[in-house]
N, C-alpha and C. Protein backbone atom coordinates (compact mmCIF):
# COMPACT_ATOMS: atom_id res chain seq x y z
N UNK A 1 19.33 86.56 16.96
CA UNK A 1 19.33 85.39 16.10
C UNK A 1 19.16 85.87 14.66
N UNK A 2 20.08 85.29 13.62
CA UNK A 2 20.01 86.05 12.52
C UNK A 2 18.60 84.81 11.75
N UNK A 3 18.36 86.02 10.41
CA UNK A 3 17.60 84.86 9.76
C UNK A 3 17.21 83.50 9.50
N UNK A 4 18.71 82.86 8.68
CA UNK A 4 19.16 81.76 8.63
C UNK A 4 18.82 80.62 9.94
N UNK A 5 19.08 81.59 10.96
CA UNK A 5 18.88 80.68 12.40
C UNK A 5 17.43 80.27 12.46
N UNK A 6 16.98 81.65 11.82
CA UNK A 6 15.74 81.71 12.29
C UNK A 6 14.69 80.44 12.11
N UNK A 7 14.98 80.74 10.42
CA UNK A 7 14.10 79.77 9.71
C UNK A 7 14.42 77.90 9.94
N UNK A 8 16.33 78.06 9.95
CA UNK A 8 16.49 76.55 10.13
C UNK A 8 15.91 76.28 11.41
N UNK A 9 15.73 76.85 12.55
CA UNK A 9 15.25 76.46 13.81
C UNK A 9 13.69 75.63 13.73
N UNK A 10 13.34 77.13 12.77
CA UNK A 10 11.64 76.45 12.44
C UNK A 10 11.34 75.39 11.57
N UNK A 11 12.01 75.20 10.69
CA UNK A 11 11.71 74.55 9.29
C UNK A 11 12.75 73.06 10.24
N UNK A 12 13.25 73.16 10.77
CA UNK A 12 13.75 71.62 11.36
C UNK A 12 12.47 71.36 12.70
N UNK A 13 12.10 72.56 13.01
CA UNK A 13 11.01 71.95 14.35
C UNK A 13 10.03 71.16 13.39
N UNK A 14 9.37 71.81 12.65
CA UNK A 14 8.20 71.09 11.60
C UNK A 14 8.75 69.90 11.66
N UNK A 15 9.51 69.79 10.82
CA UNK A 15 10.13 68.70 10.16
C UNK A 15 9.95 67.07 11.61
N UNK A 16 10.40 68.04 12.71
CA UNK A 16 10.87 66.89 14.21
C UNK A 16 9.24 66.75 14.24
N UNK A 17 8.42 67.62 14.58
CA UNK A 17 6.79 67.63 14.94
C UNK A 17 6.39 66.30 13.65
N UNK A 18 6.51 67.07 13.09
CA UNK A 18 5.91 65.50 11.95
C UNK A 18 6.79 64.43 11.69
N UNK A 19 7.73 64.42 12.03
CA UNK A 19 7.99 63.02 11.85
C UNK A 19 7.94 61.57 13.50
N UNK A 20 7.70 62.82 14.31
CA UNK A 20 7.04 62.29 15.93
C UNK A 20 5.50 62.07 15.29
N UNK A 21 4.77 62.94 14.84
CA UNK A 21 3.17 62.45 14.66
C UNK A 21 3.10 61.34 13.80
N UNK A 22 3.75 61.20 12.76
CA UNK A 22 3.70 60.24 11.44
C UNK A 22 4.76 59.06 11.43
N UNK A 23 5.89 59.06 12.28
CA UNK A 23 6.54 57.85 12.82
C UNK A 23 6.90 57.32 11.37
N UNK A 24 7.91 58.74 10.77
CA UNK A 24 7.99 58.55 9.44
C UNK A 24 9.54 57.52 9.59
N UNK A 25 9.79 56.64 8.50
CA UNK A 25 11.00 55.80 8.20
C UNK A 25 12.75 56.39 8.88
N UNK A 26 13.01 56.04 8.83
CA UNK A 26 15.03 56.69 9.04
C UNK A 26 14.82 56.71 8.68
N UNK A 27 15.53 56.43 6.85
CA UNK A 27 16.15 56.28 5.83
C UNK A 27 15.36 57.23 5.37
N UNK A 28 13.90 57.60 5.30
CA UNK A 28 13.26 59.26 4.90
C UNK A 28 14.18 60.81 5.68
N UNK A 29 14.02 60.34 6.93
CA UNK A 29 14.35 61.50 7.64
C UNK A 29 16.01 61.55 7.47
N UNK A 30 16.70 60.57 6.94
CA UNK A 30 18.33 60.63 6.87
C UNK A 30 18.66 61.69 5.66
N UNK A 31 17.06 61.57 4.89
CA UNK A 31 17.23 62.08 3.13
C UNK A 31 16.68 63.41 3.51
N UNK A 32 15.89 63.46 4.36
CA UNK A 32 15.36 64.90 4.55
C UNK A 32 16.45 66.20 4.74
N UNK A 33 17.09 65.56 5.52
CA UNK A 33 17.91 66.41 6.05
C UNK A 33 18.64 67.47 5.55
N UNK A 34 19.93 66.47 4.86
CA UNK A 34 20.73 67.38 3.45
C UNK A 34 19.69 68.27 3.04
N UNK A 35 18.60 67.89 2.41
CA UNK A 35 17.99 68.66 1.47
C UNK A 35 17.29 69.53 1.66
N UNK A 36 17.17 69.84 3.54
CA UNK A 36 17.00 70.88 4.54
C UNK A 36 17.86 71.94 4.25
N UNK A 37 19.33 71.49 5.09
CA UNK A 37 20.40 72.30 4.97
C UNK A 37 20.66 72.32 3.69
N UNK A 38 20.82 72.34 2.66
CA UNK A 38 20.97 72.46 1.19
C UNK A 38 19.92 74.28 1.10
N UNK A 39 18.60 73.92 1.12
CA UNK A 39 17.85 74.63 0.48
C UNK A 39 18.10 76.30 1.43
N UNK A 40 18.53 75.98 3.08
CA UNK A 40 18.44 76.97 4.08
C UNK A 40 19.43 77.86 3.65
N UNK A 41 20.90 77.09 3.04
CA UNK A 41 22.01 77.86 2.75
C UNK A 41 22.40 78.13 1.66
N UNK A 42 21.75 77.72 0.40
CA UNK A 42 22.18 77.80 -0.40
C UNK A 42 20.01 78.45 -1.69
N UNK A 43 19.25 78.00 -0.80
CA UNK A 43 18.23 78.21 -1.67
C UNK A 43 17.61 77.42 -3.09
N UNK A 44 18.71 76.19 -2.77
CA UNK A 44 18.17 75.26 -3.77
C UNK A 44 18.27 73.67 -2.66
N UNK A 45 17.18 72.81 -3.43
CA UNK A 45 17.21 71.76 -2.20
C UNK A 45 17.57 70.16 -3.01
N UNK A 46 18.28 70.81 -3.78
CA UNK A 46 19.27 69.52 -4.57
C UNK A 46 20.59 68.96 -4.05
N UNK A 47 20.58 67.98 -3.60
CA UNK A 47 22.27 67.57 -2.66
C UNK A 47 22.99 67.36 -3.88
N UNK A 48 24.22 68.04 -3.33
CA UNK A 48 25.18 68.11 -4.09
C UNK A 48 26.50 67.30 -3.20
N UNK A 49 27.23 66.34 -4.26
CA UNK A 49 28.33 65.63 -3.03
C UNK A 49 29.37 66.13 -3.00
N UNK A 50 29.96 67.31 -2.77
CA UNK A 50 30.93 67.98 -3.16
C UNK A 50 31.53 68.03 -1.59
């Protein structure tokens, strides 16, 4: 498993763990996301609509 895998695997488990404990909004977790994959592949966590 390379890096990238590594971390998105973990940094999206967090993400699933707390939003099961905190029964956080959609419309949060719809915004979370992008700005997940944004920051994993690119190292900045600004969505860009390109």
């Amino acid at each position: 498993m390379g890096k990238a895998q590594l971390v998105n695997a973990v940094i999206l488990r967090m993400l699933l763990y707390s939003f099961h404990l905190y029964s956080w909004p959609k419309m949060i977790m719809k915004q979370v996301e992008p700005i997940v994959r944004n920051f994993i592949w690119s190292g900045d966590s600004h969505v860009s609509d390109c």
